[in-house]
Protein backbone atom coordinates (compact mmCIF):
# COMPACT_ATOMS: atom_id res chain seq x y z
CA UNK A 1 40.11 9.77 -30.31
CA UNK A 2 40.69 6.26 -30.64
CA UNK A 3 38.18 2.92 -30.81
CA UNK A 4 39.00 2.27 -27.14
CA UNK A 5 37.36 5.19 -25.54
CA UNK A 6 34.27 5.78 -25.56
CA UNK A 7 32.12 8.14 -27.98
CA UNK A 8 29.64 10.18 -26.33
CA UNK A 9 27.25 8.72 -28.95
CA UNK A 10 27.62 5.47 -27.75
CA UNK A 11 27.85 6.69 -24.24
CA UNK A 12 24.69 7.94 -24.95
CA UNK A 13 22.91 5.15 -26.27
CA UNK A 14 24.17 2.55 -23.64
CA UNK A 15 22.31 5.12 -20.87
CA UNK A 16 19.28 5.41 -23.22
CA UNK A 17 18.72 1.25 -23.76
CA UNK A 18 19.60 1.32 -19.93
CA UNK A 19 16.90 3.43 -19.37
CA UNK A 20 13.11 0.81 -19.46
CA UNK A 21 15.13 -1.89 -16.53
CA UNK A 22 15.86 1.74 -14.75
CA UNK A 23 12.14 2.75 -15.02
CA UNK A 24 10.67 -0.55 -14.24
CA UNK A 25 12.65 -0.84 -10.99
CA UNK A 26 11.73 2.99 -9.66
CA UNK A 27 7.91 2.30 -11.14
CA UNK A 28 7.67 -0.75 -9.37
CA UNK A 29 4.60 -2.90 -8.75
CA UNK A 30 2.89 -0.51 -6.20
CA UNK A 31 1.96 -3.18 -3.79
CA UNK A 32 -0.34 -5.82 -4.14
CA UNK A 33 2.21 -8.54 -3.87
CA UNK A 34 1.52 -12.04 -4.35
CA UNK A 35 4.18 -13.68 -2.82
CA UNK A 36 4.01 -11.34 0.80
CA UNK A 37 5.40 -13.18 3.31
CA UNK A 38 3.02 -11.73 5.79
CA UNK A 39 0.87 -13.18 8.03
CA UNK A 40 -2.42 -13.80 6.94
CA UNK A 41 -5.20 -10.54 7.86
CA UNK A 42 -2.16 -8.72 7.89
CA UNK A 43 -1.86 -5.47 5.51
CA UNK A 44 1.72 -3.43 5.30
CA UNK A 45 1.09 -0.06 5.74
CA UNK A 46 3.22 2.40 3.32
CA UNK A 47 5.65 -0.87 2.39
CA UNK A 48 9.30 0.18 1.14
CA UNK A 49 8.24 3.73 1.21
CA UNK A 50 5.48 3.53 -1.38
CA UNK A 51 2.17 5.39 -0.49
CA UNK A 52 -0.10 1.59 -0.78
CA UNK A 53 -1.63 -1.04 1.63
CA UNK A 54 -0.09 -4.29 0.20
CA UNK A 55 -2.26 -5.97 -0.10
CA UNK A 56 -4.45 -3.13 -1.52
CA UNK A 57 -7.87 -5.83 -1.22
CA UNK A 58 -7.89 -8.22 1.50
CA UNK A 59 -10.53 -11.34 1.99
CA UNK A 60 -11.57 -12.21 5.83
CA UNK A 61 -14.74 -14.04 7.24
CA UNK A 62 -17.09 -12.19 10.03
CA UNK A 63 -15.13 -12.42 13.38
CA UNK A 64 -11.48 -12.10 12.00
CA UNK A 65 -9.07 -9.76 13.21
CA UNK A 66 -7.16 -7.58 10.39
CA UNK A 67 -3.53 -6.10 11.52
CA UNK A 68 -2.30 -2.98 9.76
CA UNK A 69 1.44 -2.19 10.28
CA UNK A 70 2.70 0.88 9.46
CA UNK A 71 6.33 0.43 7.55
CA UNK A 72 6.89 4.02 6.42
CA UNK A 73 5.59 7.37 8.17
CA UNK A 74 2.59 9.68 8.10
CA UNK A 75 -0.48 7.33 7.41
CA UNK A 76 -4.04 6.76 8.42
CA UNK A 77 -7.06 4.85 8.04
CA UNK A 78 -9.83 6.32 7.49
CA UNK A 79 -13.14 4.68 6.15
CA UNK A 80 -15.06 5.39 3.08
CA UNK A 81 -17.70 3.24 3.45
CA UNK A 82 -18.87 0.04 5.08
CA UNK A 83 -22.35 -1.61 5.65
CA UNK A 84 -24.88 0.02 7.04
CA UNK A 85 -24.84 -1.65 10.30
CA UNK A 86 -20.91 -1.62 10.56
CA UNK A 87 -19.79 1.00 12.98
CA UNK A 88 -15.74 0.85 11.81
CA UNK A 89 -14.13 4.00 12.69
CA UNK A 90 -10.64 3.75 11.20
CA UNK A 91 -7.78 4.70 12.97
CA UNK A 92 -8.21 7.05 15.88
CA UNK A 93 -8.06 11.22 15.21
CA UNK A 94 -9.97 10.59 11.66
CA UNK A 95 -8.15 12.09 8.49
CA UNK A 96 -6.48 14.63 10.84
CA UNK A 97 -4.20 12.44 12.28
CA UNK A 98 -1.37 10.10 11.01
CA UNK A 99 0.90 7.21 12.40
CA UNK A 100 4.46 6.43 11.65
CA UNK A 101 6.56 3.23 11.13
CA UNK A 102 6.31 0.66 13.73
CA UNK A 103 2.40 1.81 14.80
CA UNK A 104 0.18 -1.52 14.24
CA UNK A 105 -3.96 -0.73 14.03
CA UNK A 106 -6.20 -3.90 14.54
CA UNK A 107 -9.83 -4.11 13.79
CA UNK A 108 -12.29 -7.51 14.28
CA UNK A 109 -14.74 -7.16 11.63
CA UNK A 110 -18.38 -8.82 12.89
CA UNK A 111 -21.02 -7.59 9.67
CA UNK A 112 -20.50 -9.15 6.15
CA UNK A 113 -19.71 -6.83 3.36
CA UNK A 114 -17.80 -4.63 1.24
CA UNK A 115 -15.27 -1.89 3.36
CA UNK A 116 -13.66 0.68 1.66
CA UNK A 117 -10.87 3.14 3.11
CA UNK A 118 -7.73 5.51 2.44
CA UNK A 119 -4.87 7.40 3.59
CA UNK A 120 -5.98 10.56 3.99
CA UNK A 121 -2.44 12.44 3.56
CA UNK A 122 -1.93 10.17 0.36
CA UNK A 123 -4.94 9.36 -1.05
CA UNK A 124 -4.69 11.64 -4.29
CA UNK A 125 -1.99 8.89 -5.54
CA UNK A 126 -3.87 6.10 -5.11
CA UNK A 127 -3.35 4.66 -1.97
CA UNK A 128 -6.61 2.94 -0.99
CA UNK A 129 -7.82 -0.28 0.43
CA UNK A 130 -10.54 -3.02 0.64
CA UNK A 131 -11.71 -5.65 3.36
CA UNK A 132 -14.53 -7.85 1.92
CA UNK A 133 -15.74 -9.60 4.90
CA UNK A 134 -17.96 -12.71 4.01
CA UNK A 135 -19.94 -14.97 6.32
């Protein structure tokens, strides 16, 4: 063999330094992304295939409308928990039934407070979601 070709050790090693950037890029920042280029009250639904709301907490005041847009395929919305005198349902069928790219899901939220809510398909990896509505 001569200097020219390769060695499988340094073959090898080349795929194994290689391998964090490769990682990184598959791992990826699971949503929450700072520099969306979304319309504000706006939350991506399932973004470039990953199973998150982006952004995962969102900040409105009482009256404002909140847009959910479904970018990938078998999601919902259902609610965890809210104030005691908000009546949000989540998207309609409950955790039985999803929504696939291109479905958009509006809610105006009218009480203060903390709401929390999930996919129910996807919610054992994490993908969950917050409106804090303030006055």
């Amino acid at each position: 063999m001569t200097d020219a070709s390769p060695s499988r050790r340094r073959f090898l090693r080349a795929g194994v330094a290689a391998l964090p950037a490769v990682l990184a890029g598959c791992m990826g920042g699971g949503g929450g992304d700072s520099t969306s280029t979304r319309e504000p009250g706006t939350v991506a639904v399932g973004p470039n295939g990953e199973f998150v709301y982006d952004p995962k907490e969102l900040t409105v005041a009482v009256g404002d409308t909140v847009t959910w847009e479904w970018e990938s395929n078998t999601h919902n919305i259902v609610v965890e928990s809210q104030p005691a005198e908000a009546d949000w349902p989540g998207t309609e069928g409950g955790a039985t039934k999803t929504y696939d790219e291109g479905y958009t899901y509006e809610y105006t939220f009218e009480v203060p407070g903390t709401y929390e809510y999930y996919c129910s398909p996807h919610r054992n990896v994490g993908m969950v979601g917050t409106v804090v509505v303030e006055e």
